[in-house]
PDB file of N, CA and C in Angstrom:
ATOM      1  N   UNK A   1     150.712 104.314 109.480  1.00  0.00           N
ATOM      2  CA  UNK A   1     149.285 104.562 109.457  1.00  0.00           C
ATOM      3  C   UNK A   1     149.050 105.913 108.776  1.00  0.00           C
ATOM      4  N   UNK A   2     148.362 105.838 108.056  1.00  0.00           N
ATOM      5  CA  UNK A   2     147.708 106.817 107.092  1.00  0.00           C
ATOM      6  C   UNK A   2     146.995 108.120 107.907  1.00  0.00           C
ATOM      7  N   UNK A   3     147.299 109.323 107.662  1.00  0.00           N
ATOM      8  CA  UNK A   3     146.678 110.168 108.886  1.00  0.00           C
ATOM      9  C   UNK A   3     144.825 110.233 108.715  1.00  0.00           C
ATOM     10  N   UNK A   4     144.262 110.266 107.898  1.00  0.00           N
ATOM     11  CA  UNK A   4     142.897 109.777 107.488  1.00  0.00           C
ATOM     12  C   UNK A   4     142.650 108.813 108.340  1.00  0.00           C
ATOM     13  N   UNK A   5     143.345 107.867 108.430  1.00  0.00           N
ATOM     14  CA  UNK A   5     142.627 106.467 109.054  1.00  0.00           C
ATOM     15  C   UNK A   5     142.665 106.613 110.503  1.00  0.00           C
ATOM     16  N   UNK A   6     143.618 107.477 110.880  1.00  0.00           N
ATOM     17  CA  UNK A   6     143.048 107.937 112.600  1.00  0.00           C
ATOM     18  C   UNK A   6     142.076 108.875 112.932  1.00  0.00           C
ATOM     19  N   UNK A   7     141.689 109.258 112.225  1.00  0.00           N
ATOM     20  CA  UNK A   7     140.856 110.441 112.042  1.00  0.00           C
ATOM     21  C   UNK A   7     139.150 109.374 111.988  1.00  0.00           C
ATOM     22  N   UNK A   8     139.216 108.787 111.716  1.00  0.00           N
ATOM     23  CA  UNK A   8     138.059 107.878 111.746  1.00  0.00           C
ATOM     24  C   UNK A   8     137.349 107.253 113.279  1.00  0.00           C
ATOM     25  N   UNK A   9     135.839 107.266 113.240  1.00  0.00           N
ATOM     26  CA  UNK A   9     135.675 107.389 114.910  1.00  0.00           C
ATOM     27  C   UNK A   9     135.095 105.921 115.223  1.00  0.00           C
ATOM     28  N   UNK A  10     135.427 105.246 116.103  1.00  0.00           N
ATOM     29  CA  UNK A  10     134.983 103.795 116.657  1.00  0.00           C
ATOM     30  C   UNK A  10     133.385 104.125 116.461  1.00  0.00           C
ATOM     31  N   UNK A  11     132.685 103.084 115.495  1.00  0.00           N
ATOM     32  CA  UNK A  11     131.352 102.773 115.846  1.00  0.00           C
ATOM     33  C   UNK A  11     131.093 100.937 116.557  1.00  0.00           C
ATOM     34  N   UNK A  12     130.268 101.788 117.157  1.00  0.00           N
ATOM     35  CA  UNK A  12     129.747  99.989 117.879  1.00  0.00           C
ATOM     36  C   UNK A  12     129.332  99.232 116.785  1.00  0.00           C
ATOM     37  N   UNK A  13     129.022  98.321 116.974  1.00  0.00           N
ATOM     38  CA  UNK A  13     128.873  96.880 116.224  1.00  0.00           C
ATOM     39  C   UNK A  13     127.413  97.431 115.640  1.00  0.00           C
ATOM     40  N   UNK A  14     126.840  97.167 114.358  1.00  0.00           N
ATOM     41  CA  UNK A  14     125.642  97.341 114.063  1.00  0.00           C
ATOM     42  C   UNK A  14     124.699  95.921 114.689  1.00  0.00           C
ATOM     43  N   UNK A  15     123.551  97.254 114.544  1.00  0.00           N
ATOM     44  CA  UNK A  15     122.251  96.042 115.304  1.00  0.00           C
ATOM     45  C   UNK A  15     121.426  95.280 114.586  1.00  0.00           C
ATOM     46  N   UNK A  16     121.325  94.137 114.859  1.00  0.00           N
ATOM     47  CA  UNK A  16     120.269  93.457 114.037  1.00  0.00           C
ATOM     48  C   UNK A  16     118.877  93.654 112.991  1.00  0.00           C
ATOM     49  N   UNK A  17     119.187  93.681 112.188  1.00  0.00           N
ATOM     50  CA  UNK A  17     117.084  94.421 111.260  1.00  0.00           C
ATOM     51  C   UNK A  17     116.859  94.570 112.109  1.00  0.00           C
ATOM     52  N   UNK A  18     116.019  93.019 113.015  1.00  0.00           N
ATOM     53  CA  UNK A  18     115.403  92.857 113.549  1.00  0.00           C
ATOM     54  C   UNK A  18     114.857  93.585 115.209  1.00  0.00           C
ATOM     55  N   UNK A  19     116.261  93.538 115.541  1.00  0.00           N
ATOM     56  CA  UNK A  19     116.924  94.166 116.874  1.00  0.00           C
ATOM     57  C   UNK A  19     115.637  95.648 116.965  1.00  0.00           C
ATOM     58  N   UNK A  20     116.288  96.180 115.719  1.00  0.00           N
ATOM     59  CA  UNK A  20     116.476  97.909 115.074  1.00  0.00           C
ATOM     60  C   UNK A  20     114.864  97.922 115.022  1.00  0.00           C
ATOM     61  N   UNK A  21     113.938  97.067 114.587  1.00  0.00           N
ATOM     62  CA  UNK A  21     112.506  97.034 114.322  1.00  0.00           C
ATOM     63  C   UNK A  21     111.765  96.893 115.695  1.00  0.00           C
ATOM     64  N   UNK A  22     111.748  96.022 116.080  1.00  0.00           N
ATOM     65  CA  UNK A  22     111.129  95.396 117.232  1.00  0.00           C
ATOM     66  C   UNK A  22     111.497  95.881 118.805  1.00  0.00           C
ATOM     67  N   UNK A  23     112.938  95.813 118.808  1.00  0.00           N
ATOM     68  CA  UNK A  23     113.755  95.872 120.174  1.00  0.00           C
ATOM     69  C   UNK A  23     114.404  94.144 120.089  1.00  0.00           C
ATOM     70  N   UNK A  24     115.382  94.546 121.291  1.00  0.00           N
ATOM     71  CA  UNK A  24     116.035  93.346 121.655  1.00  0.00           C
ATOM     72  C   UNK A  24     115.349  92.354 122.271  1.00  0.00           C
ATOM     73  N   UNK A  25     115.044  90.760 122.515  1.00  0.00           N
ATOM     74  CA  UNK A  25     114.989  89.723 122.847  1.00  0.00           C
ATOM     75  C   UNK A  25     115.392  89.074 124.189  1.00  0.00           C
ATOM     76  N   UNK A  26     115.525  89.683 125.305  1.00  0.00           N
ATOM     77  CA  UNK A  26     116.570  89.288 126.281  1.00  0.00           C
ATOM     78  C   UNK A  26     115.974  87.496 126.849  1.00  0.00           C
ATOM     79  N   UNK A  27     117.122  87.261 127.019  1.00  0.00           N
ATOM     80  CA  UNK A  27     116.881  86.188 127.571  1.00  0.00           C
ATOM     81  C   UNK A  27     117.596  85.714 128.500  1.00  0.00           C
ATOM     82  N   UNK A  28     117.996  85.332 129.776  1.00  0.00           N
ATOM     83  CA  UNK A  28     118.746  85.379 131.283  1.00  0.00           C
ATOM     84  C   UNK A  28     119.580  84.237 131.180  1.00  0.00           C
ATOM     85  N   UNK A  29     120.927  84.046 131.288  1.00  0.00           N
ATOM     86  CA  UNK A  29     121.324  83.040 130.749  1.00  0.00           C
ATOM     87  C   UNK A  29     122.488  83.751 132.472  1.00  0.00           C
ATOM     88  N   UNK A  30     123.483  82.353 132.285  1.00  0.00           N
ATOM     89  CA  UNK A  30     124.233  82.216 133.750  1.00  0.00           C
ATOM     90  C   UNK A  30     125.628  81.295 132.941  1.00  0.00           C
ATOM     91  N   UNK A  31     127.000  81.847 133.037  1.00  0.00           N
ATOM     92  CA  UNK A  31     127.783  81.297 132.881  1.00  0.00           C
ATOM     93  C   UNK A  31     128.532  81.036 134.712  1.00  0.00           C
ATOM     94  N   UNK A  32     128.404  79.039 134.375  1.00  0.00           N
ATOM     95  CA  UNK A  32     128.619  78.776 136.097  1.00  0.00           C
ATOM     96  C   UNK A  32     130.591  78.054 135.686  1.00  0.00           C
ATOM     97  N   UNK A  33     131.485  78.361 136.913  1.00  0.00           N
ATOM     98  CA  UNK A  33     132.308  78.170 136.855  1.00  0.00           C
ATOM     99  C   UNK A  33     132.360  76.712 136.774  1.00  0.00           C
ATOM    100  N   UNK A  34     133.756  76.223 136.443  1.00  0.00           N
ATOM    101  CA  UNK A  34     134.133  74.916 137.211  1.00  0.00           C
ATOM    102  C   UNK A  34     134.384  74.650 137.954  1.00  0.00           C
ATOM    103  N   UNK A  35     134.081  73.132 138.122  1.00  0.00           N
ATOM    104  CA  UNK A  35     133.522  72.271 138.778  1.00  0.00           C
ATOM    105  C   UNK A  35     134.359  71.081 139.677  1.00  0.00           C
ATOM    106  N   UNK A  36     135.259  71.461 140.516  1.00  0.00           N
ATOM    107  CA  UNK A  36     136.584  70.188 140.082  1.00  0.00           C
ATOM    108  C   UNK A  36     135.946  69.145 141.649  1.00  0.00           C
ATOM    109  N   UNK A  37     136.386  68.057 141.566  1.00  0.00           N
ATOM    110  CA  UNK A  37     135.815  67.097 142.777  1.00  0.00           C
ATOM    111  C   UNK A  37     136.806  66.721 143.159  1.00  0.00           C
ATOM    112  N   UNK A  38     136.808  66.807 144.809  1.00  0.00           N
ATOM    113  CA  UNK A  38     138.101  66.109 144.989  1.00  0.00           C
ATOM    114  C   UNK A  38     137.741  64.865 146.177  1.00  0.00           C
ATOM    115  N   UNK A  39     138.427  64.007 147.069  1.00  0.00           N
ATOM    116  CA  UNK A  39     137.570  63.312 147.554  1.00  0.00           C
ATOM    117  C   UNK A  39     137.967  63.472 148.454  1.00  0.00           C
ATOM    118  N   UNK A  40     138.051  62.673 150.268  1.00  0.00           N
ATOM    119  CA  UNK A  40     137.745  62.922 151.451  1.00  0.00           C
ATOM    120  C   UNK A  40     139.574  61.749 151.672  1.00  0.00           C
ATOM    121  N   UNK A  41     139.708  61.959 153.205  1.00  0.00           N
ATOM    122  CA  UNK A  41     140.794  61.356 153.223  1.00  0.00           C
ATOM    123  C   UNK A  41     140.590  60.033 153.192  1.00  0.00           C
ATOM    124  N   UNK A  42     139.127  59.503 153.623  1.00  0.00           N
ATOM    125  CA  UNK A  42     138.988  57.882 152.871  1.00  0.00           C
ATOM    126  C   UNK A  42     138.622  57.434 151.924  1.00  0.00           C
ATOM    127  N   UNK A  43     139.045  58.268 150.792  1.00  0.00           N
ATOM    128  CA  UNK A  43     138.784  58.214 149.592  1.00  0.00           C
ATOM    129  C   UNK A  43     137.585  57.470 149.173  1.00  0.00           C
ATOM    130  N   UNK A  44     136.493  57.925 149.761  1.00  0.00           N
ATOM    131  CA  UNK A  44     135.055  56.928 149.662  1.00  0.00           C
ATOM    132  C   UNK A  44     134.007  57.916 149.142  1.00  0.00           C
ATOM    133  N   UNK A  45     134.483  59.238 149.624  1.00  0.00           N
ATOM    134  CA  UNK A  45     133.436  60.228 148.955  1.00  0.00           C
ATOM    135  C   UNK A  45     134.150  61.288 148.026  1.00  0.00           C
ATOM    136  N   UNK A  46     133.213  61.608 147.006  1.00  0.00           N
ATOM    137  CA  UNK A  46     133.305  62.959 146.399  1.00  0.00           C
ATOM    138  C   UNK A  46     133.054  64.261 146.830  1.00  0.00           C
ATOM    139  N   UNK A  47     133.456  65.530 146.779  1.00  0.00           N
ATOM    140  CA  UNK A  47     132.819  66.553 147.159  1.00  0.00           C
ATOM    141  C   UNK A  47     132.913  67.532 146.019  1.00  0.00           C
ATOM    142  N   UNK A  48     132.510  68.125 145.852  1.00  0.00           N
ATOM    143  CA  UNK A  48     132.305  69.409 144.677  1.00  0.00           C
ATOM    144  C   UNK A  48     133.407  70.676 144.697  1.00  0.00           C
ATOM    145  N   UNK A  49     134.152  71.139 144.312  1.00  0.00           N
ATOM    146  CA  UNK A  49     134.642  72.704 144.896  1.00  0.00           C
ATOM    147  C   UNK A  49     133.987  73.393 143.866  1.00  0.00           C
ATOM    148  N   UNK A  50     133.894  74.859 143.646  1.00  0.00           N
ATOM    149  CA  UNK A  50     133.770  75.354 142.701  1.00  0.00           C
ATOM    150  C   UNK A  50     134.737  76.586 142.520  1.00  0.00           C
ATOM    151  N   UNK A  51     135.553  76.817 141.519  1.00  0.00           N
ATOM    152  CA  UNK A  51     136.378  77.688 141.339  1.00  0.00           C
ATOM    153  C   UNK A  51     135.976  78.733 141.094  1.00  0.00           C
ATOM    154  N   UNK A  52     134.722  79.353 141.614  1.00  0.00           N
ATOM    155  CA  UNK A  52     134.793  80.918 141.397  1.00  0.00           C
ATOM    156  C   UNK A  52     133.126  80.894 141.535  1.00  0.00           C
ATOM    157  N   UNK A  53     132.626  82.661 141.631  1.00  0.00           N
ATOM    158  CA  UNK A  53     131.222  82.405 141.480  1.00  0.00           C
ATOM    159  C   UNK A  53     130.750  82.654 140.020  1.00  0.00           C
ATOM    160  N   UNK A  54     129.109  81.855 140.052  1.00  0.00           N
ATOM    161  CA  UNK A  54     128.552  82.257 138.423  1.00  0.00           C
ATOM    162  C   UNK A  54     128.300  83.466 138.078  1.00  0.00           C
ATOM    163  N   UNK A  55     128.403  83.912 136.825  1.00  0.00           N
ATOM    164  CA  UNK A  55     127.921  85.180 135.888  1.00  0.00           C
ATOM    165  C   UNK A  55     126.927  85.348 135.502  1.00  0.00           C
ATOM    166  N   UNK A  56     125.916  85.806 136.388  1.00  0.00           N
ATOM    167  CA  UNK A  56     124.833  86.203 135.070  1.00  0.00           C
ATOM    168  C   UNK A  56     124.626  87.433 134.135  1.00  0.00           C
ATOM    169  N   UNK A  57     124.291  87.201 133.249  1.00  0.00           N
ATOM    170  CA  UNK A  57     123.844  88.381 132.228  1.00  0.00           C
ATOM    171  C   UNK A  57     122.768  87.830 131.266  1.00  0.00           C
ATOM    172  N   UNK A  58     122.571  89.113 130.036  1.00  0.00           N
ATOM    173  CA  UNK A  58     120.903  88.742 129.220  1.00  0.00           C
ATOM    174  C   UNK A  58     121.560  89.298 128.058  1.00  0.00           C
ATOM    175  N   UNK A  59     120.874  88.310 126.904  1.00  0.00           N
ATOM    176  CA  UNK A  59     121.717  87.895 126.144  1.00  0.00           C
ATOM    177  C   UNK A  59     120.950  88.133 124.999  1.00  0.00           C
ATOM    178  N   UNK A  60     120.770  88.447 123.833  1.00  0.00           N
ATOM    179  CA  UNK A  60     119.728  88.951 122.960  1.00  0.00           C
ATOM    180  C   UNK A  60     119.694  87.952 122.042  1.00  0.00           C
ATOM    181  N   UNK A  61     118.323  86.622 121.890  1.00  0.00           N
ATOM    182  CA  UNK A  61     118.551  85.840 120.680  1.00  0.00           C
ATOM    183  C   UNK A  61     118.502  86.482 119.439  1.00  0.00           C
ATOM    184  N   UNK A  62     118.398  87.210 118.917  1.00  0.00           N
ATOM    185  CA  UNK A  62     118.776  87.686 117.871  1.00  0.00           C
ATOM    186  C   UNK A  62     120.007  87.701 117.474  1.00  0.00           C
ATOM    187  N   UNK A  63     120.844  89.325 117.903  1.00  0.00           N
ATOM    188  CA  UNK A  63     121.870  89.187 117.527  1.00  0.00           C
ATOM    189  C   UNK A  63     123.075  88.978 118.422  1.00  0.00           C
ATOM    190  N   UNK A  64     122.521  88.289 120.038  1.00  0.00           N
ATOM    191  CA  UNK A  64     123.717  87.717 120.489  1.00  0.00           C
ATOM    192  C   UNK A  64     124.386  89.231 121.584  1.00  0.00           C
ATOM    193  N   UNK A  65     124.417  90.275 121.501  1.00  0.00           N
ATOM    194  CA  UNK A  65     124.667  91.008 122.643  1.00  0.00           C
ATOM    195  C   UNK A  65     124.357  90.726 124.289  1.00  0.00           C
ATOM    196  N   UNK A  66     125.326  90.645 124.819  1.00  0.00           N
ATOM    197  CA  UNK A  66     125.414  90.457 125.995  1.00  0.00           C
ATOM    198  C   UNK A  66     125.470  91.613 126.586  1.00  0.00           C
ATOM    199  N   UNK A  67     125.105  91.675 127.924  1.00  0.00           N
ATOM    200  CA  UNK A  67     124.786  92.559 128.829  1.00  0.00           C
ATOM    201  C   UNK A  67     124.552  92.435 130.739  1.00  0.00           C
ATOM    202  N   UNK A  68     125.157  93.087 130.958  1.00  0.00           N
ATOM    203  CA  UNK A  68     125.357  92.624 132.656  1.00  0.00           C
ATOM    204  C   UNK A  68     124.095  92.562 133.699  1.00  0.00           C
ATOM    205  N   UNK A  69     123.639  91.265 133.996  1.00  0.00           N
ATOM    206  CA  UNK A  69     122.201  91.158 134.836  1.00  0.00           C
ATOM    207  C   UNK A  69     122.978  91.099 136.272  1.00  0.00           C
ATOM    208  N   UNK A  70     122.253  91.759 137.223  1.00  0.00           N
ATOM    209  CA  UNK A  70     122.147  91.740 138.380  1.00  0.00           C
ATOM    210  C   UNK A  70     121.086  90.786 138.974  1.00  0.00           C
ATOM    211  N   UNK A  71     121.698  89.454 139.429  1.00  0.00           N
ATOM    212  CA  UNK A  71     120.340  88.546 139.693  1.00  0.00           C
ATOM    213  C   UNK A  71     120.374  88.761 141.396  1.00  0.00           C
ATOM    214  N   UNK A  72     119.323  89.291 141.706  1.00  0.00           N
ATOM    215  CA  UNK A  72     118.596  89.276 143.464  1.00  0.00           C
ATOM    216  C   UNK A  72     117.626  88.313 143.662  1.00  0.00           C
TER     217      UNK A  72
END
């Protein structure tokens, strides 16, 4: 590695025109875990488990940045 090229400083991701003009877009979106079913010992019913809890966060239609929502 070239000593110049460490010398160079992390920039974040650039923001949208649009983003940069207006502001961001949020919109509340929820990533929910899976879903697995398993059934009962008389194999007559289904039941649901779910492997973990859902994520929410807000999500900018524009350019797509995510961001951590606290849903109460």
């Amino acid at each position: 590695m070239h000593p110049r090229e460490a010398k160079r400083p992390v920039r974040p991701p650039r923001m949208n025109f649009f983003c940069r003009i207006y502001g961001h877009t949020w919109v509340h979106e929820a990533e929910t875990p899976k879903v697995v079913w398993n059934n009962d010992k008389s194999l007559s019913e289904l039941f649901p488990k779910s492997e973990g809890e859902p994520t929410f966060y807000r999500r900018c239609v524009r350019c797509k940045e995510k961001r951590p929502w606290d849903a109460k």
